[in-house]
C-alpha atoms as a PDB file:
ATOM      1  CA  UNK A   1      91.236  91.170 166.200  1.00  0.00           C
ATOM      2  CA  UNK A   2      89.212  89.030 168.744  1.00  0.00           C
ATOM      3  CA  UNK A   3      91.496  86.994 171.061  1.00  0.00           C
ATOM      4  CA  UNK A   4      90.533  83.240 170.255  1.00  0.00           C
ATOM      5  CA  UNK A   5      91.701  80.409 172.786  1.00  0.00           C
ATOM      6  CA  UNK A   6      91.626  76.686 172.105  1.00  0.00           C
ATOM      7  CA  UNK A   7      91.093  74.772 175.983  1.00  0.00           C
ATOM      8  CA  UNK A   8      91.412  71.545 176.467  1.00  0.00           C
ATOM      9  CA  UNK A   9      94.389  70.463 175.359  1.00  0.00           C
ATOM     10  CA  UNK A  10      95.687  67.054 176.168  1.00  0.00           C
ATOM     11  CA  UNK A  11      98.321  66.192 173.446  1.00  0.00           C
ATOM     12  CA  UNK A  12     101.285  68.060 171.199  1.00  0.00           C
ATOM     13  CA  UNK A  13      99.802  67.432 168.123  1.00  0.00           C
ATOM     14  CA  UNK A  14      96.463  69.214 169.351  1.00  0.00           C
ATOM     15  CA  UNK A  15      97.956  72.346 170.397  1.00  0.00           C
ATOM     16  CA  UNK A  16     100.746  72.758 166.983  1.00  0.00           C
ATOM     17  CA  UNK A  17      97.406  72.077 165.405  1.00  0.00           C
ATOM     18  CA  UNK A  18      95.978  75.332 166.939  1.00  0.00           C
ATOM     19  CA  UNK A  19      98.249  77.160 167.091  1.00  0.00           C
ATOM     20  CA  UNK A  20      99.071  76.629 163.309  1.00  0.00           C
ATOM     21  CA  UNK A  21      95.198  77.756 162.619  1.00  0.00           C
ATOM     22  CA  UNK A  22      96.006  81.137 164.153  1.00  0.00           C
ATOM     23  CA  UNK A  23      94.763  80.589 167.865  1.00  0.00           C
ATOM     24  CA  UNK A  24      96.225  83.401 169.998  1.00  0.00           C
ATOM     25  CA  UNK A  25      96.220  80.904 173.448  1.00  0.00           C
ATOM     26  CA  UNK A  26      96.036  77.288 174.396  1.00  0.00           C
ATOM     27  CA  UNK A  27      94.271  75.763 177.301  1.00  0.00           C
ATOM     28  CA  UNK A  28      95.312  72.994 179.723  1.00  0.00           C
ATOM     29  CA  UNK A  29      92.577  71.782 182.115  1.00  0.00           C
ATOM     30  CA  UNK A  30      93.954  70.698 185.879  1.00  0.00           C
ATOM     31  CA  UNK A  31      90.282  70.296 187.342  1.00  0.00           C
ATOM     32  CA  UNK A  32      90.195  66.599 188.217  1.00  0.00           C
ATOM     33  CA  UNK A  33      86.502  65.537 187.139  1.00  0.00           C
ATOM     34  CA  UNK A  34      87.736  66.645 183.611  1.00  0.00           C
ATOM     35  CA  UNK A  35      87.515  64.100 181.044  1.00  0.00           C
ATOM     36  CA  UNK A  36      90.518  66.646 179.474  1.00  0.00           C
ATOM     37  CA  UNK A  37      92.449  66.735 182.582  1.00  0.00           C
ATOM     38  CA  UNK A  38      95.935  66.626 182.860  1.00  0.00           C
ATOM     39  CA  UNK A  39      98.873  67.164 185.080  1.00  0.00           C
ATOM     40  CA  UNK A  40     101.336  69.589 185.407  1.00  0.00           C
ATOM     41  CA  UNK A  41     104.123  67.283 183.814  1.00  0.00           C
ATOM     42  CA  UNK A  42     101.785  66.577 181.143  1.00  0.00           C
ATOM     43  CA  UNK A  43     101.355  70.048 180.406  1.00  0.00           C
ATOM     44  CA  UNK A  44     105.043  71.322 180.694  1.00  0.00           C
ATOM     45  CA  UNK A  45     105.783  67.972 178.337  1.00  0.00           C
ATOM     46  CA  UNK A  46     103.715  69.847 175.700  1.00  0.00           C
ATOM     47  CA  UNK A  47     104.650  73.534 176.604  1.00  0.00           C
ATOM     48  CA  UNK A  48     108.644  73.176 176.319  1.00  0.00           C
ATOM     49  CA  UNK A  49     107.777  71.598 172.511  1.00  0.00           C
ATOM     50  CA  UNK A  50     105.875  74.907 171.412  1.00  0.00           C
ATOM     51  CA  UNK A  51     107.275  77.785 169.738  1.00  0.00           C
ATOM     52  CA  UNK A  52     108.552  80.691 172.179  1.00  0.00           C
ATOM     53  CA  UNK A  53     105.888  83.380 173.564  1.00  0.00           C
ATOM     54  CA  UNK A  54     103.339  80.993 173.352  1.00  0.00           C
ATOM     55  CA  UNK A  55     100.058  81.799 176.060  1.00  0.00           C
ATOM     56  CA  UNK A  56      99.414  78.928 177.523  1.00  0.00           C
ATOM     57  CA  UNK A  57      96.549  79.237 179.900  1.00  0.00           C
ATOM     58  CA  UNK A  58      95.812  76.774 183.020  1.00  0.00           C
ATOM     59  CA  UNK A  59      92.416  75.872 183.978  1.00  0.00           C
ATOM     60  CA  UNK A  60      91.740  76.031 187.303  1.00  0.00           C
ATOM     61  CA  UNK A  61      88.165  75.380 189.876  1.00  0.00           C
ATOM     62  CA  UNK A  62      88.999  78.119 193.045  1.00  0.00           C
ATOM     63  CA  UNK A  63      88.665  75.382 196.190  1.00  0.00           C
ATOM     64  CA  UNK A  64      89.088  72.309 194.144  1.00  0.00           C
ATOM     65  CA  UNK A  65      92.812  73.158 193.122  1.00  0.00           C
ATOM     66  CA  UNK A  66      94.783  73.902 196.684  1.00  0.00           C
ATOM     67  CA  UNK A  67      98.004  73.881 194.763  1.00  0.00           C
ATOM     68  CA  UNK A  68      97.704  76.357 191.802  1.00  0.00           C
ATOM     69  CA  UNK A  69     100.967  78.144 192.134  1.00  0.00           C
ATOM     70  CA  UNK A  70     102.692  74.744 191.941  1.00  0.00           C
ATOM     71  CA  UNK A  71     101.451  73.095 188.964  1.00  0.00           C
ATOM     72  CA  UNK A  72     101.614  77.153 187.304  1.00  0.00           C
ATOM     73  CA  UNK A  73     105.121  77.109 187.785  1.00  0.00           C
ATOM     74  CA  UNK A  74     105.522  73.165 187.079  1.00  0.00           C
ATOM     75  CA  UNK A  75     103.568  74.087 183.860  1.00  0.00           C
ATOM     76  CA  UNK A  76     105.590  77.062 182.835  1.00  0.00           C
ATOM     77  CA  UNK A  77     102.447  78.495 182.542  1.00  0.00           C
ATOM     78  CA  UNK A  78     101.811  82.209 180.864  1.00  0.00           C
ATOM     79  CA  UNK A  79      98.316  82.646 182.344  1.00  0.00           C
ATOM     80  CA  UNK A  80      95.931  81.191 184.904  1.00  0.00           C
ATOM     81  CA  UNK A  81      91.941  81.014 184.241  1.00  0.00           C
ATOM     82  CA  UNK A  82      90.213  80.667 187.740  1.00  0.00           C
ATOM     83  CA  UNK A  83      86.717  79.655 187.507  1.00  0.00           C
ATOM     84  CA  UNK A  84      84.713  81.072 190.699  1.00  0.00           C
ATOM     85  CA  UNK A  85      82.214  77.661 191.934  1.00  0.00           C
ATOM     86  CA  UNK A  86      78.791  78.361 192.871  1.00  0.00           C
ATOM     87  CA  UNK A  87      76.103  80.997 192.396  1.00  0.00           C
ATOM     88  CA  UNK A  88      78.026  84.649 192.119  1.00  0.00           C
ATOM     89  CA  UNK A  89      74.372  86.097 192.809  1.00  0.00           C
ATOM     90  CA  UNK A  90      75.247  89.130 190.381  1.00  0.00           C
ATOM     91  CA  UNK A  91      78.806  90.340 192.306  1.00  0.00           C
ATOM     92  CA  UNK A  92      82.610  88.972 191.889  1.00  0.00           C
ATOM     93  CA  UNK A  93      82.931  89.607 196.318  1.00  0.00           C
ATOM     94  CA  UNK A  94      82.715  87.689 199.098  1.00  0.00           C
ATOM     95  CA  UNK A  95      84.837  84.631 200.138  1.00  0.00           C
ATOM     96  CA  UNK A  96      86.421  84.146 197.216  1.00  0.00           C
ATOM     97  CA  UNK A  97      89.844  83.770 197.545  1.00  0.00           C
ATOM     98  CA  UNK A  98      92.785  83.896 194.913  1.00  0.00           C
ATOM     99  CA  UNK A  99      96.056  82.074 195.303  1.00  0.00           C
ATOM    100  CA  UNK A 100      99.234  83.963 195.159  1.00  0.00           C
ATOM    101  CA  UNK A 101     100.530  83.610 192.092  1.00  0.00           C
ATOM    102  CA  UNK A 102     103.343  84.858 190.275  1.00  0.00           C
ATOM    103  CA  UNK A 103     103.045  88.260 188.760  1.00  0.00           C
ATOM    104  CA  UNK A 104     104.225  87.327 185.625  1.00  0.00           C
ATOM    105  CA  UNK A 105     101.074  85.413 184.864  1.00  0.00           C
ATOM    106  CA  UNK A 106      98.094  86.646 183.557  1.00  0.00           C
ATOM    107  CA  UNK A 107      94.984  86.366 185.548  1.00  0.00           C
ATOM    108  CA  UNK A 108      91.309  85.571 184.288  1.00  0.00           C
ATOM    109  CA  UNK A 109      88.232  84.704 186.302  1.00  0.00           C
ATOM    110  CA  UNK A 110      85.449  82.745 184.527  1.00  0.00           C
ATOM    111  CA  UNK A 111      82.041  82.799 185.846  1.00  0.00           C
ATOM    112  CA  UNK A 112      78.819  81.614 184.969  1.00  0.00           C
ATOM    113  CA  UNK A 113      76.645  83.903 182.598  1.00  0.00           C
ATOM    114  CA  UNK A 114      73.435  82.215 184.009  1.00  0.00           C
ATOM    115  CA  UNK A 115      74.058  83.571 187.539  1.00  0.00           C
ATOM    116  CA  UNK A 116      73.887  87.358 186.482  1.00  0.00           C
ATOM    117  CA  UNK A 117      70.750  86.976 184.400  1.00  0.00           C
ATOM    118  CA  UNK A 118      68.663  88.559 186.763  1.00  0.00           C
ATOM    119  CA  UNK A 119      70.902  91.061 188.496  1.00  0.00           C
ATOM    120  CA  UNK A 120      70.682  94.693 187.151  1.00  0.00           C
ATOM    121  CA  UNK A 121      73.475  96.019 189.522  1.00  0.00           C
ATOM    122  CA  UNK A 122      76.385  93.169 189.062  1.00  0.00           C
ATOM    123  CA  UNK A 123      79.450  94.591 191.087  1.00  0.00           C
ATOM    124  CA  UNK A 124      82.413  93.966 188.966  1.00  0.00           C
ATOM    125  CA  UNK A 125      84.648  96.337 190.775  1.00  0.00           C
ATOM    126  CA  UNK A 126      85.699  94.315 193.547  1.00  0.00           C
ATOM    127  CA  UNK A 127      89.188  95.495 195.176  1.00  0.00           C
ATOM    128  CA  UNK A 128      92.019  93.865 195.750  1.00  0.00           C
ATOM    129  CA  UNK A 129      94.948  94.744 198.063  1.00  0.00           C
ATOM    130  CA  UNK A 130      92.894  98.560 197.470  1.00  0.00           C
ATOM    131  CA  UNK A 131      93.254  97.967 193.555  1.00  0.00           C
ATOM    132  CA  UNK A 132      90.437  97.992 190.830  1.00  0.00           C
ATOM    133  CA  UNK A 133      89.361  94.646 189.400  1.00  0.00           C
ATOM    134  CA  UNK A 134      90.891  96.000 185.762  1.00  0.00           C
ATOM    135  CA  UNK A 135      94.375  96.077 187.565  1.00  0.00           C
ATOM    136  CA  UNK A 136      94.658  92.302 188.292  1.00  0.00           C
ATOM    137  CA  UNK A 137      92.275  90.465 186.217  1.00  0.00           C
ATOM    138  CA  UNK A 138      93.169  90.465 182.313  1.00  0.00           C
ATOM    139  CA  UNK A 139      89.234  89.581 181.672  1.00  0.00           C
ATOM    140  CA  UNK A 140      85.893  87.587 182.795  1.00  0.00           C
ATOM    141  CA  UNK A 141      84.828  84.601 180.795  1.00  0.00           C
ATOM    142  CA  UNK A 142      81.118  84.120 180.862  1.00  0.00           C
ATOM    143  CA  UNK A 143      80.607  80.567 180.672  1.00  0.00           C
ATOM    144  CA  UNK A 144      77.645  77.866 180.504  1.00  0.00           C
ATOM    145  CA  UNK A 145      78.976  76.477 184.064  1.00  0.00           C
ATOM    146  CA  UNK A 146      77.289  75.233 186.968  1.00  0.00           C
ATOM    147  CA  UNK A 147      77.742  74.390 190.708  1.00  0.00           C
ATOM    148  CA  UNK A 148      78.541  70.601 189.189  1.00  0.00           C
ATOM    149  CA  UNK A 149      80.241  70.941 186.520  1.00  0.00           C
ATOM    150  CA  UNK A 150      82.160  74.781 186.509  1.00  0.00           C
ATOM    151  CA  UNK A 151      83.081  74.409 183.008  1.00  0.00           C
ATOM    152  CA  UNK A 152      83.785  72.971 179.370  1.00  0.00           C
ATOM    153  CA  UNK A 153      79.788  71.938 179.566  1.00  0.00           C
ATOM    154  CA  UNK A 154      79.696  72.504 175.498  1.00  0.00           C
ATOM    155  CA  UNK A 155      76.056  74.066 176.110  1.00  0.00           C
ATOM    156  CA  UNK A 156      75.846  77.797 174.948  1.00  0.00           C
ATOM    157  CA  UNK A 157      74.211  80.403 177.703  1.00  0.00           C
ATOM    158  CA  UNK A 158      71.528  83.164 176.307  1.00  0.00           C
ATOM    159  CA  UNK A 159      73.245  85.430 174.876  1.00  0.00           C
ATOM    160  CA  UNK A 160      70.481  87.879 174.126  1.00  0.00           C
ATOM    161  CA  UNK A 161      69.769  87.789 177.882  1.00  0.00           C
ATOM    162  CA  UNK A 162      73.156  88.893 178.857  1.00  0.00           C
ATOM    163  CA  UNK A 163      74.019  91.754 176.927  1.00  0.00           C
ATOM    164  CA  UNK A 164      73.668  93.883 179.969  1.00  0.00           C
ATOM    165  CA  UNK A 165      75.674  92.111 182.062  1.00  0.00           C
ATOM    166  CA  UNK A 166      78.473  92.191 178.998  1.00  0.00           C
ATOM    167  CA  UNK A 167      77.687  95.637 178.795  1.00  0.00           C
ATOM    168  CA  UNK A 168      78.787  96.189 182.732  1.00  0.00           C
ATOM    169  CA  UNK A 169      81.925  94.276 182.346  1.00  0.00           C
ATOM    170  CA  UNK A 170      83.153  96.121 179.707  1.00  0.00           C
ATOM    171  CA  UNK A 171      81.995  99.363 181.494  1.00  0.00           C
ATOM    172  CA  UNK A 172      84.279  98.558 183.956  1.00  0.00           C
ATOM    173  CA  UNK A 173      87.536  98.084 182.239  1.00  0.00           C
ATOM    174  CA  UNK A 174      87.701  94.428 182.237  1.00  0.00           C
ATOM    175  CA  UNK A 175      87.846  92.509 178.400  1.00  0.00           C
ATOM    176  CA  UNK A 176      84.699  90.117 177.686  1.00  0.00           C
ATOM    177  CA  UNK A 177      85.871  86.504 176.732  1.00  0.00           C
ATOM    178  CA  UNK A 178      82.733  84.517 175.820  1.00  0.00           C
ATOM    179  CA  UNK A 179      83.003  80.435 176.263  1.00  0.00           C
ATOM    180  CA  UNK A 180      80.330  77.586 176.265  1.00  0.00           C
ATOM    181  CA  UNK A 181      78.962  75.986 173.535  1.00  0.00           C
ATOM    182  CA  UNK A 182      80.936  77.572 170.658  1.00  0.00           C
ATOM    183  CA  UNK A 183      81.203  76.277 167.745  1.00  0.00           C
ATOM    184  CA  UNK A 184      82.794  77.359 163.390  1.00  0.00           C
ATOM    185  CA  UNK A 185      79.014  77.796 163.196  1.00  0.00           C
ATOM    186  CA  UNK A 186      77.578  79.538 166.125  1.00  0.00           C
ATOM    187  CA  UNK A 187      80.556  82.151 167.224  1.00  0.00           C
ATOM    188  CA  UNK A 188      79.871  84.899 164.187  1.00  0.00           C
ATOM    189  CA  UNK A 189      76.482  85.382 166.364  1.00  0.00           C
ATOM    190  CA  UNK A 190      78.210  85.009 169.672  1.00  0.00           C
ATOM    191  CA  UNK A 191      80.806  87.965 168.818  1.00  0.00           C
ATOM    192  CA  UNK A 192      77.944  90.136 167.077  1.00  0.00           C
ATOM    193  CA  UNK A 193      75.808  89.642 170.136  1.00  0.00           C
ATOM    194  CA  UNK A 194      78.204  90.102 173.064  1.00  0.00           C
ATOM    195  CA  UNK A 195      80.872  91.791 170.955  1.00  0.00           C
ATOM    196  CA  UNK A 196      83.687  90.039 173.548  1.00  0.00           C
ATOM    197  CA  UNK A 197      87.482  90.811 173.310  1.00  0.00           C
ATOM    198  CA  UNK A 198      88.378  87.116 172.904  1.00  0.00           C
ATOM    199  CA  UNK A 199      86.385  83.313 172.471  1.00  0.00           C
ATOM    200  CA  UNK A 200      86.962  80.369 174.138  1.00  0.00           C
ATOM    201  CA  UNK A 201      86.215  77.002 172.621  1.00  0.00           C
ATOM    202  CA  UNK A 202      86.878  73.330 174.053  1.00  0.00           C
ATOM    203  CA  UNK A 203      84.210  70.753 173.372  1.00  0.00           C
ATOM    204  CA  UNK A 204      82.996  72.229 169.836  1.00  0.00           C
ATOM    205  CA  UNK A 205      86.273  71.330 168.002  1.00  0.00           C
ATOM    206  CA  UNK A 206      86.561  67.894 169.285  1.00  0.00           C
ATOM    207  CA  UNK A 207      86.581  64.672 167.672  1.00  0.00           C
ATOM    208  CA  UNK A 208      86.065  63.387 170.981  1.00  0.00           C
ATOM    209  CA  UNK A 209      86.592  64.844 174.861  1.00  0.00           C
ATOM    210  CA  UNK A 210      90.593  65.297 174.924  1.00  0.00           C
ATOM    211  CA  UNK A 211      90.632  64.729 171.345  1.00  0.00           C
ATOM    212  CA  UNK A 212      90.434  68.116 169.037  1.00  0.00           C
ATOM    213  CA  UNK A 213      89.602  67.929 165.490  1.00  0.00           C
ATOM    214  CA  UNK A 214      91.608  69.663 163.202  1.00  0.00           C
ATOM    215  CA  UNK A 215      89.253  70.689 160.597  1.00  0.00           C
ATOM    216  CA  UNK A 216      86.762  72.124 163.309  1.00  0.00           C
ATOM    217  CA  UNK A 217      89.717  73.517 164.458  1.00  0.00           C
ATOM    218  CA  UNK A 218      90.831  75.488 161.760  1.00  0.00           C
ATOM    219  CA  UNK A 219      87.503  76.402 160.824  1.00  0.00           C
ATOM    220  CA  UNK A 220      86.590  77.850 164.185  1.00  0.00           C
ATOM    221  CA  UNK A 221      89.489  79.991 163.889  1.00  0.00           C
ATOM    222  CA  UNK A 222      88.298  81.041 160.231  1.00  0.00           C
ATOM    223  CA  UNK A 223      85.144  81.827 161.251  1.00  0.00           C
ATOM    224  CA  UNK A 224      85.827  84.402 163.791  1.00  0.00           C
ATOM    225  CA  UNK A 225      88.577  85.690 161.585  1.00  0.00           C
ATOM    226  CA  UNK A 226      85.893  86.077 158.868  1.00  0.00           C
ATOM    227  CA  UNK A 227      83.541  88.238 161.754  1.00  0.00           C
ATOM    228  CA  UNK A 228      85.976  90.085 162.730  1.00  0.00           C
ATOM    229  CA  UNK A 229      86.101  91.759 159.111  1.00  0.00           C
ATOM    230  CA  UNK A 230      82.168  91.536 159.098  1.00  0.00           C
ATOM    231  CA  UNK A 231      81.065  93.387 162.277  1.00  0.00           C
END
């Protein structure tokens, strides 16, 4: 079953809501130019009120946040998304640098789909501490995001243009999550395009930024439920 994650959480009733629809994660923005930004006391407000083994998921910009381990543990946060600024020009190396963070959490790296459309040899085997990629990253997002705004820009990337580059990621042993623009009517050709391990939707089950809308909600989750028994 494809992993489906509801970001942009702001409020109690908003993530029961989700979770009640079937989502398998929850999402709590902490990049400040977020109109769906909150703090780590906001967060752990909402966390400590959900049912046990719940993934919660923090949303992080690498060099905007300086203090992700802190508001992860102030959270009581299961994972950490880390979205990688700037153009990636086809390769996850260089100077990007990952916070230490707790074991315990699971680690994904978002990056934006548009930067790899033109790169045939995308290195997504970038070591670690002499590890593979696979070993500390749970999966890649491939998101609409740009240099301005990294994330939740609620415009969907080409998808037919990036099959390759899915293709590589999943070569490598790293799960697909596909994000940007999806909406209860658009993921079904999202996950037969891309065929990711998981979906990641913010702005396309809002009533308003911060604000989800349950029905959208629930029929997101139905939708990709319904795919899953389709493809």
């Amino acid at each position: 079953m494809t992993w489906v994650k509801i970001c942009g959480i702001t409020n109690l009733e908003d993530a029961l809501t989700a979770l009640d629809a079937g989502a398998d994660a929850i999402g709590f923005v902490f990049y400040e130019k977020s109109p769906r930004k909150v703090t780590g006391e906001q967060a752990r407000r909402i966390i400590e009120k959900l049912p046990p083994n719940v993934e919660t998921v923090g949303v992080f910009v690498l060099g905007s946040n300086a203090n992700i381990a802190e508001i992860a543990g102030q959270a009581n946060l299961t994972s950490v998304q880390l979205h990688s600024p700037g153009k990636a020009t086809g390769q996850l190396s260089g100077p990007i640098s990952f916070p230490d963070i707790s074991s315990s959490c699971r680690h994904y790296l978002a990056v934006s789909a548009n930067d790899f459309f033109d790169q045939e040899h995308a290195d997504f085997a970038v070591p670690k501490n002499g590890s593979n990629i696979a070993e500390w990253i749970h999966a890649v997002f491939l998101d609409s995001g740009t240099v301005q705004q990294p994330g939740g820009t609620g415009k969907v990337f080409d998808w037919h243009k990036t099959v390759a580059t899915a293709e590589r990621i999943q070569r490598s042993g790293l799960r697909l999550v596909v994000a940007g623009g999806l909406t209860p009517k658009n993921v079904t050709e999202a996950m037969r395009t891309l065929k990711p391990w998981g979906v990641d939707v913010s702005s396309g089950v809002e009533a308003s930024p911060g604000k989800k809308d349950p029905e959208k909600v629930r029929a997101f989750i139905a939708a990709v439920k319904q795919a899953n028994k389709a493809i």
